[in-house]
PDB file of N, CA and C in Angstrom:
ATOM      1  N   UNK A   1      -2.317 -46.084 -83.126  1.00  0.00           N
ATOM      2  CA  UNK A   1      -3.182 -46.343 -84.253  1.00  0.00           C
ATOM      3  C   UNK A   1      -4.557 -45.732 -83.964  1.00  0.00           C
ATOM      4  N   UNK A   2      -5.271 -45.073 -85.046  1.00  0.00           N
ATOM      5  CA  UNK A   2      -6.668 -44.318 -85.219  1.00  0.00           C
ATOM      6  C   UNK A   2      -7.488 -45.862 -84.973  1.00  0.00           C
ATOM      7  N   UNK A   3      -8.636 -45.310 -83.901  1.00  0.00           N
ATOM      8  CA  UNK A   3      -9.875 -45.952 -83.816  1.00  0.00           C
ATOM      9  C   UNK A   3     -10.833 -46.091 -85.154  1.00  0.00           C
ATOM     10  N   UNK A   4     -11.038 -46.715 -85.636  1.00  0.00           N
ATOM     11  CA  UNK A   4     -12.275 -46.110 -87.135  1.00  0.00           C
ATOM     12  C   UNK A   4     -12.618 -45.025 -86.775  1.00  0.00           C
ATOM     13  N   UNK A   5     -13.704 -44.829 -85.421  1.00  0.00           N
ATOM     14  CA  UNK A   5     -14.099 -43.443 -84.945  1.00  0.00           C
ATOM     15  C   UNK A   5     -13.229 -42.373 -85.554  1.00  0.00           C
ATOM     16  N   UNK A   6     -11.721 -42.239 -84.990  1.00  0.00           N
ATOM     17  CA  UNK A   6     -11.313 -41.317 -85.627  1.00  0.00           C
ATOM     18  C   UNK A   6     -10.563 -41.008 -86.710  1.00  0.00           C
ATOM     19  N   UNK A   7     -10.215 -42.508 -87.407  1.00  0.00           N
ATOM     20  CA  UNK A   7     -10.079 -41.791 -88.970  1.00  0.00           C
ATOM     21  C   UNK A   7     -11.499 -41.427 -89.347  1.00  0.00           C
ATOM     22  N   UNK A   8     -12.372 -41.845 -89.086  1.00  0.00           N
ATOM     23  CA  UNK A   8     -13.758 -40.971 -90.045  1.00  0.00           C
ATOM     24  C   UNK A   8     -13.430 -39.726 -89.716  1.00  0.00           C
ATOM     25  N   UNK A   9     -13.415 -39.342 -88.629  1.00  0.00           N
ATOM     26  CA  UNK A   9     -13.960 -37.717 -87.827  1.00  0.00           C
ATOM     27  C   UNK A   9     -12.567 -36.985 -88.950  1.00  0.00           C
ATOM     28  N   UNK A  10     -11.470 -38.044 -88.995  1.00  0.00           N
ATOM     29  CA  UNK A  10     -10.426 -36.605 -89.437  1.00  0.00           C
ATOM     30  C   UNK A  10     -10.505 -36.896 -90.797  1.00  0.00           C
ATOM     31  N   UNK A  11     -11.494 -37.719 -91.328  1.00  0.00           N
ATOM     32  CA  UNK A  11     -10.882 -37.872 -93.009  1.00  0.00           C
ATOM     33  C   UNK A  11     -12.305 -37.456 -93.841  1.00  0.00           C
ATOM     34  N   UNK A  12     -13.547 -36.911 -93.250  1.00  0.00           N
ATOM     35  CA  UNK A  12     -14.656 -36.789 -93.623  1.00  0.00           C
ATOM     36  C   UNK A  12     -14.788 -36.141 -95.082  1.00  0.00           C
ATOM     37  N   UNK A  13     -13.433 -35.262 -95.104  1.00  0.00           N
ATOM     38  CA  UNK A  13     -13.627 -34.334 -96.594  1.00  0.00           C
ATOM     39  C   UNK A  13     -13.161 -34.863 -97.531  1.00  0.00           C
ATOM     40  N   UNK A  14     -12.284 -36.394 -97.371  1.00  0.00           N
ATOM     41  CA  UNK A  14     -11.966 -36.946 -98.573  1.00  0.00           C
ATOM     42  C   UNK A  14     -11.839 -38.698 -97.919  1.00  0.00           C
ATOM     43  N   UNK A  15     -13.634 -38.981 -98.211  1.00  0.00           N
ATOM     44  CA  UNK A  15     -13.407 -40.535 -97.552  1.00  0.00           C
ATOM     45  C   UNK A  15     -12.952 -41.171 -98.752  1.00  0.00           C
ATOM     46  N   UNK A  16     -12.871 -41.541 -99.991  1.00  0.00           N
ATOM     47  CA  UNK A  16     -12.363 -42.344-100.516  1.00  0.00           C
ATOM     48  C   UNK A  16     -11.519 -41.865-101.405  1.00  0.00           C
ATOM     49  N   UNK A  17     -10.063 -43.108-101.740  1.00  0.00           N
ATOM     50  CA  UNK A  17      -9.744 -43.914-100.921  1.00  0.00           C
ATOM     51  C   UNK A  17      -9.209 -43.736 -99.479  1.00  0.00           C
ATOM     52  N   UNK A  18     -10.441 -44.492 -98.836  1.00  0.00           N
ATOM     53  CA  UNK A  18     -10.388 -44.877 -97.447  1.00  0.00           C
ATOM     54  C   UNK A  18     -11.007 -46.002 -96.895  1.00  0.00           C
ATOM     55  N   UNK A  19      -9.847 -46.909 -96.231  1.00  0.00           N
ATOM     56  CA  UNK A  19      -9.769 -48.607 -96.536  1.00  0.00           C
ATOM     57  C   UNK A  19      -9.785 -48.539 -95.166  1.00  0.00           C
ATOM     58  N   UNK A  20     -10.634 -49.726 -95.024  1.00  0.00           N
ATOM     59  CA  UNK A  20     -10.962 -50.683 -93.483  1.00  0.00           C
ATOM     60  C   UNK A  20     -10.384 -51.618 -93.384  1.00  0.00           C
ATOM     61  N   UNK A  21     -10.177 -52.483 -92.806  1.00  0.00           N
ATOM     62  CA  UNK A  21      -9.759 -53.294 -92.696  1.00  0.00           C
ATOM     63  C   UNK A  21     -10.801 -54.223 -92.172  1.00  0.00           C
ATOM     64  N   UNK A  22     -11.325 -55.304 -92.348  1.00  0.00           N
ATOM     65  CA  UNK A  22     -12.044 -56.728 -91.648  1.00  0.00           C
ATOM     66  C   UNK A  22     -12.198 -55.932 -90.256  1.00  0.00           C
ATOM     67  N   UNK A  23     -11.471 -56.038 -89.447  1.00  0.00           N
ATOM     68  CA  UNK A  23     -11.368 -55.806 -87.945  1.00  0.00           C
ATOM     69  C   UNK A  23     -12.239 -54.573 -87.320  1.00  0.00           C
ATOM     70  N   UNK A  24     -12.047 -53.228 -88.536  1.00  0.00           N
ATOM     71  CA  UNK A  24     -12.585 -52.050 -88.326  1.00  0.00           C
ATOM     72  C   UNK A  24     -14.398 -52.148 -89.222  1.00  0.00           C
ATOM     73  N   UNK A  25     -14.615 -53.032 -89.713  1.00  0.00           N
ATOM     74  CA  UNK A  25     -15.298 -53.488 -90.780  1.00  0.00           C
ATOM     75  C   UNK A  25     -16.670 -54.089 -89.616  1.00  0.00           C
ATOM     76  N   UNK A  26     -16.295 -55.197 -89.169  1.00  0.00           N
ATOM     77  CA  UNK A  26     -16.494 -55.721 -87.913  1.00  0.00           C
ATOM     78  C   UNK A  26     -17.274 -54.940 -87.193  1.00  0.00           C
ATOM     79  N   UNK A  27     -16.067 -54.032 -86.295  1.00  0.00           N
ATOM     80  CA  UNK A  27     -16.494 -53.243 -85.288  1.00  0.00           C
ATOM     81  C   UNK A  27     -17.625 -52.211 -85.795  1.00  0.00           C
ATOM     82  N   UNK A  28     -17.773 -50.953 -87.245  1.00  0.00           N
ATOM     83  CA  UNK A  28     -18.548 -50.788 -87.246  1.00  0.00           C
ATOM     84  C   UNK A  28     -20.069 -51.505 -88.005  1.00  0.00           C
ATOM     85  N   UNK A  29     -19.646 -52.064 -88.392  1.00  0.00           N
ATOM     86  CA  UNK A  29     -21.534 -53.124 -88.619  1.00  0.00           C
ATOM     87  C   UNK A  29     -21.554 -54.262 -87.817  1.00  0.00           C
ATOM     88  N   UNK A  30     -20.905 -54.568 -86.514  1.00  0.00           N
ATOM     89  CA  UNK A  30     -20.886 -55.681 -85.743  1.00  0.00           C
ATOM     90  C   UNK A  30     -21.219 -56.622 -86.052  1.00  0.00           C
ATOM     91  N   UNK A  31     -21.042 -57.302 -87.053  1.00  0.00           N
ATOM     92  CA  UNK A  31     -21.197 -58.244 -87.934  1.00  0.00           C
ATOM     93  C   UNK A  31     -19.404 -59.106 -87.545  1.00  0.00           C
ATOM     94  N   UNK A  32     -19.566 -60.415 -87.324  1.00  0.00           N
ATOM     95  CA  UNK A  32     -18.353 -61.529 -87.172  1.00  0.00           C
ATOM     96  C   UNK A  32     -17.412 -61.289 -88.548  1.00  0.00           C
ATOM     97  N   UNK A  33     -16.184 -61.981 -88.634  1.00  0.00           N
ATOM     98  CA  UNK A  33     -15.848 -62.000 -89.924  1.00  0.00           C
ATOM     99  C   UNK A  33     -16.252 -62.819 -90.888  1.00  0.00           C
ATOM    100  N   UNK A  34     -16.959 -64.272 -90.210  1.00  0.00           N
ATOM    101  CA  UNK A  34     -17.719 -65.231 -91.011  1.00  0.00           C
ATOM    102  C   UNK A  34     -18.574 -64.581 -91.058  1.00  0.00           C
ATOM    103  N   UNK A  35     -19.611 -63.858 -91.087  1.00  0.00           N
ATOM    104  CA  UNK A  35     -20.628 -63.178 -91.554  1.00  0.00           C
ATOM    105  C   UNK A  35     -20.640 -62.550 -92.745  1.00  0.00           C
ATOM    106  N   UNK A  36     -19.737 -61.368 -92.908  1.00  0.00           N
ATOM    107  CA  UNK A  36     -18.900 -60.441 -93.825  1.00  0.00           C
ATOM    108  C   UNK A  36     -18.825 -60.985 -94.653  1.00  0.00           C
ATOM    109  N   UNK A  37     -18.045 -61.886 -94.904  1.00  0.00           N
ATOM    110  CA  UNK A  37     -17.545 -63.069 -95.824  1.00  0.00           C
ATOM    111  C   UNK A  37     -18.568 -63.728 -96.041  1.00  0.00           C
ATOM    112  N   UNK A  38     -19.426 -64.295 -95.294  1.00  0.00           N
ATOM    113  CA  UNK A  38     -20.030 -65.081 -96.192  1.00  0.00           C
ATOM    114  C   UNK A  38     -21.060 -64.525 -96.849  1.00  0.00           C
ATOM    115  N   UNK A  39     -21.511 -63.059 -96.412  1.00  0.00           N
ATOM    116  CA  UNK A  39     -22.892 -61.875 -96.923  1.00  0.00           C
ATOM    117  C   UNK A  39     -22.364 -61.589 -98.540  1.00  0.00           C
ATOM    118  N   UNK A  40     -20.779 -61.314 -98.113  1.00  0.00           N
ATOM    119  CA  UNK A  40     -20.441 -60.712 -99.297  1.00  0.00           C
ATOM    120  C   UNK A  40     -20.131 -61.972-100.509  1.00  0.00           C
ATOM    121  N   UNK A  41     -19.829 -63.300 -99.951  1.00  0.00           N
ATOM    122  CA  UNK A  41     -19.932 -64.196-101.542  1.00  0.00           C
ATOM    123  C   UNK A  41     -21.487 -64.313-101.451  1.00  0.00           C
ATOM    124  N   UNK A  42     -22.337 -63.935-100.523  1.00  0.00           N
ATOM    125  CA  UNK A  42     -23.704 -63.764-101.391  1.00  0.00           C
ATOM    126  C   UNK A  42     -24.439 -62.514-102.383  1.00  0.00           C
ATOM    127  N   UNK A  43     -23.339 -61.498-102.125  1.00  0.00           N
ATOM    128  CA  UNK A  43     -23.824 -60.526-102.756  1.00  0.00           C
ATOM    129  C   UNK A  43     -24.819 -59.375-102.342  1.00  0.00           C
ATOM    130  N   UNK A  44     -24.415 -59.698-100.995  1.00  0.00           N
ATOM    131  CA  UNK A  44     -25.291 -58.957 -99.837  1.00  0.00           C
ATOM    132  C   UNK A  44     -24.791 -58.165 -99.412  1.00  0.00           C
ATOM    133  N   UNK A  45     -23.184 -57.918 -99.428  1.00  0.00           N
ATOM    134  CA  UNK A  45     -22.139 -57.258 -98.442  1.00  0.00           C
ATOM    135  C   UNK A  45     -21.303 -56.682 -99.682  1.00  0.00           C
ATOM    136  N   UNK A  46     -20.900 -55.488 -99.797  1.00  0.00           N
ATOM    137  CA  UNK A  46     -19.699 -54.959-100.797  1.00  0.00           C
ATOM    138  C   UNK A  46     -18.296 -55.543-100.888  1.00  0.00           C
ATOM    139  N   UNK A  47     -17.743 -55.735-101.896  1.00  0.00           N
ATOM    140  CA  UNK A  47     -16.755 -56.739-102.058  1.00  0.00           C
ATOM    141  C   UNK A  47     -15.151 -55.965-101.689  1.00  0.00           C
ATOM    142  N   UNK A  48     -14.528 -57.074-101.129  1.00  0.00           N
ATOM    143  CA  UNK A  48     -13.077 -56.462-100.588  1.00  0.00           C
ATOM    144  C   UNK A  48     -12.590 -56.132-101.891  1.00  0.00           C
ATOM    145  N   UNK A  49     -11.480 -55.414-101.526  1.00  0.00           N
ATOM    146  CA  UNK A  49     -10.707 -54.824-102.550  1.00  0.00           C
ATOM    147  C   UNK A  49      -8.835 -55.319-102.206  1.00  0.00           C
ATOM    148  N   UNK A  50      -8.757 -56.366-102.645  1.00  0.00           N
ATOM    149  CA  UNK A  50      -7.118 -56.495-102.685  1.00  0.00           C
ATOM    150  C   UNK A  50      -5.906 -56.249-102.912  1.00  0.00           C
ATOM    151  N   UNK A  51      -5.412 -55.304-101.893  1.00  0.00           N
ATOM    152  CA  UNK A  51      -3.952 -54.898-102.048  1.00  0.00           C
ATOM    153  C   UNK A  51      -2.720 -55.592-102.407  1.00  0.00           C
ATOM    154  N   UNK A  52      -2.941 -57.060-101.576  1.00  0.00           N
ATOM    155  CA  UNK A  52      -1.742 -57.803-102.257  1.00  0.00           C
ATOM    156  C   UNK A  52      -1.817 -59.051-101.720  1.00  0.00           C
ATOM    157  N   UNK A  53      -1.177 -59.685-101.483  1.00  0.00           N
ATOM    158  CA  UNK A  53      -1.624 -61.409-101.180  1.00  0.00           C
ATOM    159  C   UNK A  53      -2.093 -61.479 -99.940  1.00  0.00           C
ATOM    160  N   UNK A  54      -1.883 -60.458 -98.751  1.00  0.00           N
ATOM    161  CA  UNK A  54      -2.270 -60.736 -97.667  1.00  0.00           C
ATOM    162  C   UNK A  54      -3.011 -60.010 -96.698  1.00  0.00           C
ATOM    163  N   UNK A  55      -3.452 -58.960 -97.815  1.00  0.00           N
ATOM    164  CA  UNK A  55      -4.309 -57.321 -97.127  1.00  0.00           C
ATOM    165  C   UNK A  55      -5.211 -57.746 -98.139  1.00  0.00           C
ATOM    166  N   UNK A  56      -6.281 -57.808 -97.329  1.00  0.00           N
ATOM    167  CA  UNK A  56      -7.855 -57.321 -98.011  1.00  0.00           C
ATOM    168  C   UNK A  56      -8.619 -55.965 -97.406  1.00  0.00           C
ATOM    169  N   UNK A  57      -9.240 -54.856 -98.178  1.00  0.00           N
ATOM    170  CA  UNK A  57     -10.041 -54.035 -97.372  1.00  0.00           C
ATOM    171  C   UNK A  57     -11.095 -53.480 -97.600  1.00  0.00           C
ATOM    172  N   UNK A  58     -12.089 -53.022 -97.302  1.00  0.00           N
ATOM    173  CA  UNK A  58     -13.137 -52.425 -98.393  1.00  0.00           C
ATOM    174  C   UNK A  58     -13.136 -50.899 -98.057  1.00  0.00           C
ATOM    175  N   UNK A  59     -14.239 -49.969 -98.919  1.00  0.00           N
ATOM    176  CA  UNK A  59     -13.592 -48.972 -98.896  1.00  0.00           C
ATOM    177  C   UNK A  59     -15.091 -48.209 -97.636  1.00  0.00           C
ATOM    178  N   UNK A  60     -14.932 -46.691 -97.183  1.00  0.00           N
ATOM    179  CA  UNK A  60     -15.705 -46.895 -96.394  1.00  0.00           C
ATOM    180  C   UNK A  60     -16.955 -46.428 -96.702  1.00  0.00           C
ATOM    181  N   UNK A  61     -16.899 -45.521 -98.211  1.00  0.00           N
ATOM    182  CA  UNK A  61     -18.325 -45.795 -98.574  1.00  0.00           C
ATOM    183  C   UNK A  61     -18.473 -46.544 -99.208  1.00  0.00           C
ATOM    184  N   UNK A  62     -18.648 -48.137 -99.698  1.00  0.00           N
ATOM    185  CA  UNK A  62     -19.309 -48.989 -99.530  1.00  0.00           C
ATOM    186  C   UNK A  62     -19.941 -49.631 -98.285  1.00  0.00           C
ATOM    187  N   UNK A  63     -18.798 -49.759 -97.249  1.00  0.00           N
ATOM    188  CA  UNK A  63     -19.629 -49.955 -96.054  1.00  0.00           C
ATOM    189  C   UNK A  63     -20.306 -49.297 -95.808  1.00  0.00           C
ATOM    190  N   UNK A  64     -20.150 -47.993 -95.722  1.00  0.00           N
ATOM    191  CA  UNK A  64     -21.311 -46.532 -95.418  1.00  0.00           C
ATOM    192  C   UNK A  64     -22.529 -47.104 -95.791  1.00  0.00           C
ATOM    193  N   UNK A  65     -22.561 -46.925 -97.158  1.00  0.00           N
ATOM    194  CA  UNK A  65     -23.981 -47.189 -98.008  1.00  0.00           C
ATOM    195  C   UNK A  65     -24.597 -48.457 -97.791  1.00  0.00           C
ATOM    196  N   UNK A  66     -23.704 -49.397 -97.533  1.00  0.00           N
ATOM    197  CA  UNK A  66     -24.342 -50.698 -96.921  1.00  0.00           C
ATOM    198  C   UNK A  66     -25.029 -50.851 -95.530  1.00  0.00           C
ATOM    199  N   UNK A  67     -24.650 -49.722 -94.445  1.00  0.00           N
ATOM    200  CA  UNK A  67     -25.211 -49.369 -93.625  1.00  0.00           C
ATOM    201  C   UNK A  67     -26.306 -48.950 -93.568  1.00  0.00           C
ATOM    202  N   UNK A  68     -26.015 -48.101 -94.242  1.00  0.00           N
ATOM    203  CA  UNK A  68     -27.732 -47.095 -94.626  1.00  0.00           C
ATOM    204  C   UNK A  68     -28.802 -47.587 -95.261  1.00  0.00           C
ATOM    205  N   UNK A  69     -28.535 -48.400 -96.406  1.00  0.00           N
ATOM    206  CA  UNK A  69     -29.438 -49.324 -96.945  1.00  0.00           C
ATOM    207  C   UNK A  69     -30.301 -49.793 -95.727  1.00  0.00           C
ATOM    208  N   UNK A  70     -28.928 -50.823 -95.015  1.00  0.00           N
ATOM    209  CA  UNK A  70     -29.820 -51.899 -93.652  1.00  0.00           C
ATOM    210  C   UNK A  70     -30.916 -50.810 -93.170  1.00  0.00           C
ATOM    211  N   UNK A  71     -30.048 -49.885 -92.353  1.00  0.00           N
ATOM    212  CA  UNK A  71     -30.889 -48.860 -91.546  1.00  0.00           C
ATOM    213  C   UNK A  71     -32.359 -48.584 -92.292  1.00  0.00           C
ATOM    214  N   UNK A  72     -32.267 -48.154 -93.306  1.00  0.00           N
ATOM    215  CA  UNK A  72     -33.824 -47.812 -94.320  1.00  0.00           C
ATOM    216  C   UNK A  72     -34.379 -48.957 -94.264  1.00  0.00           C
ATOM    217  N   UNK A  73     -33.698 -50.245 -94.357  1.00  0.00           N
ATOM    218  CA  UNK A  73     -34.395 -51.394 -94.591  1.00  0.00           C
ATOM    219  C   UNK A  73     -35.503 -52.056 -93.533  1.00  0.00           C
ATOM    220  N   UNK A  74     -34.581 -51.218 -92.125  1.00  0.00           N
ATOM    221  CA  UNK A  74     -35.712 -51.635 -91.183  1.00  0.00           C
ATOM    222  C   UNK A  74     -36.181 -50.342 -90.465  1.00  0.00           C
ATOM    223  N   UNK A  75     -36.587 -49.752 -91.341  1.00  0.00           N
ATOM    224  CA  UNK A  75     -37.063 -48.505 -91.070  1.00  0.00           C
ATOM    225  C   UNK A  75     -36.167 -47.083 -89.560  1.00  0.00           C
ATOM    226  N   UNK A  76     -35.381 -47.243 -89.482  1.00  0.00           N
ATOM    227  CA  UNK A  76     -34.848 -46.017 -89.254  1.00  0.00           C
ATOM    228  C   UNK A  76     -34.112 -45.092 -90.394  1.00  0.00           C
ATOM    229  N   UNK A  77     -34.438 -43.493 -89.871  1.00  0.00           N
ATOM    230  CA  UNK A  77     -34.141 -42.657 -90.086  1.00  0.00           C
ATOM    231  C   UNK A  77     -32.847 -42.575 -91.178  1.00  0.00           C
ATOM    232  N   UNK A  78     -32.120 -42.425 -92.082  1.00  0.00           N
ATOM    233  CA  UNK A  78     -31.023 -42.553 -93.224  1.00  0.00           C
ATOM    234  C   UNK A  78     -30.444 -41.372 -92.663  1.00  0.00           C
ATOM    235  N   UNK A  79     -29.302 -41.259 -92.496  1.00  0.00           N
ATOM    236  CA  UNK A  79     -27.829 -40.373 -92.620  1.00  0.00           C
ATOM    237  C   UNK A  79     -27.342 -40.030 -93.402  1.00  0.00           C
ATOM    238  N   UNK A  80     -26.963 -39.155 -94.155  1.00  0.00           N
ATOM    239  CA  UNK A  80     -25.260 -38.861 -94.742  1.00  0.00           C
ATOM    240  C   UNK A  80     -24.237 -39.605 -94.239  1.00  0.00           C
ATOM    241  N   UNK A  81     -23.959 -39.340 -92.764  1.00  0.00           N
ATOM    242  CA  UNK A  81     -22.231 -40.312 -93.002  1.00  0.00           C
ATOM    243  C   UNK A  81     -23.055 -40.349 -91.223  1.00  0.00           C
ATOM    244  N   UNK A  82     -22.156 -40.989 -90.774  1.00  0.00           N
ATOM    245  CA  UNK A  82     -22.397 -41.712 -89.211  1.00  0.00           C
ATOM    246  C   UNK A  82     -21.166 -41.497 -88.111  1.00  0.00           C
ATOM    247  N   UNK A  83     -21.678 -41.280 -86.982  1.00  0.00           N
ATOM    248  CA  UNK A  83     -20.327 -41.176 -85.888  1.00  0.00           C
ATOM    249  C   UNK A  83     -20.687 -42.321 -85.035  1.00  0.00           C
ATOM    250  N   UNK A  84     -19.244 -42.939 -84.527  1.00  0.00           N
ATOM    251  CA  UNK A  84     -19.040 -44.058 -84.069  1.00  0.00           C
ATOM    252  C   UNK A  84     -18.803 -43.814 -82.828  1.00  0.00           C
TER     253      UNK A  84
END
């Protein structure tokens, strides 16, 4: 199985649809899964997208852009896309 690291690196020319999973979600904004969850029923965090009763995922530019936001927010430098 691809690291996030490297589905980004091999999927850069067509990120969406391209689904995370919680776990990969996690790892890149190091954020817990109670965090995630609870940012996103505040409306702080981009909302999962449900495949079927037991897969949730979001896509990775929403996380992207939710990244970058933070990053601007506390003043570093903004990206295009990010390596892990």
């Amino acid at each position: 199985m691809k690291t996030p690291t490297e589905k980004i690196s091999s999927n850069t020319q067509s990120l969406d649809p391209f689904y995370l999973t919680i776990k990969e979600v996690s790892q890149i904004t190091s954020l817990g899964k109670s965090s995630i969850y609870r940012l996103e029923k505040q409306g702080q965090f981009p909302k999962r997208l449900t495949l079927n009763k037991s897969r949730v995922v979001w896509t990775y530019t929403d996380v992207h852009a939710w990244c970058k936001v933070v990053k601007e927010r506390e003043g570093y430098p903004a990206k295009d896309h990010y390596t892990f």
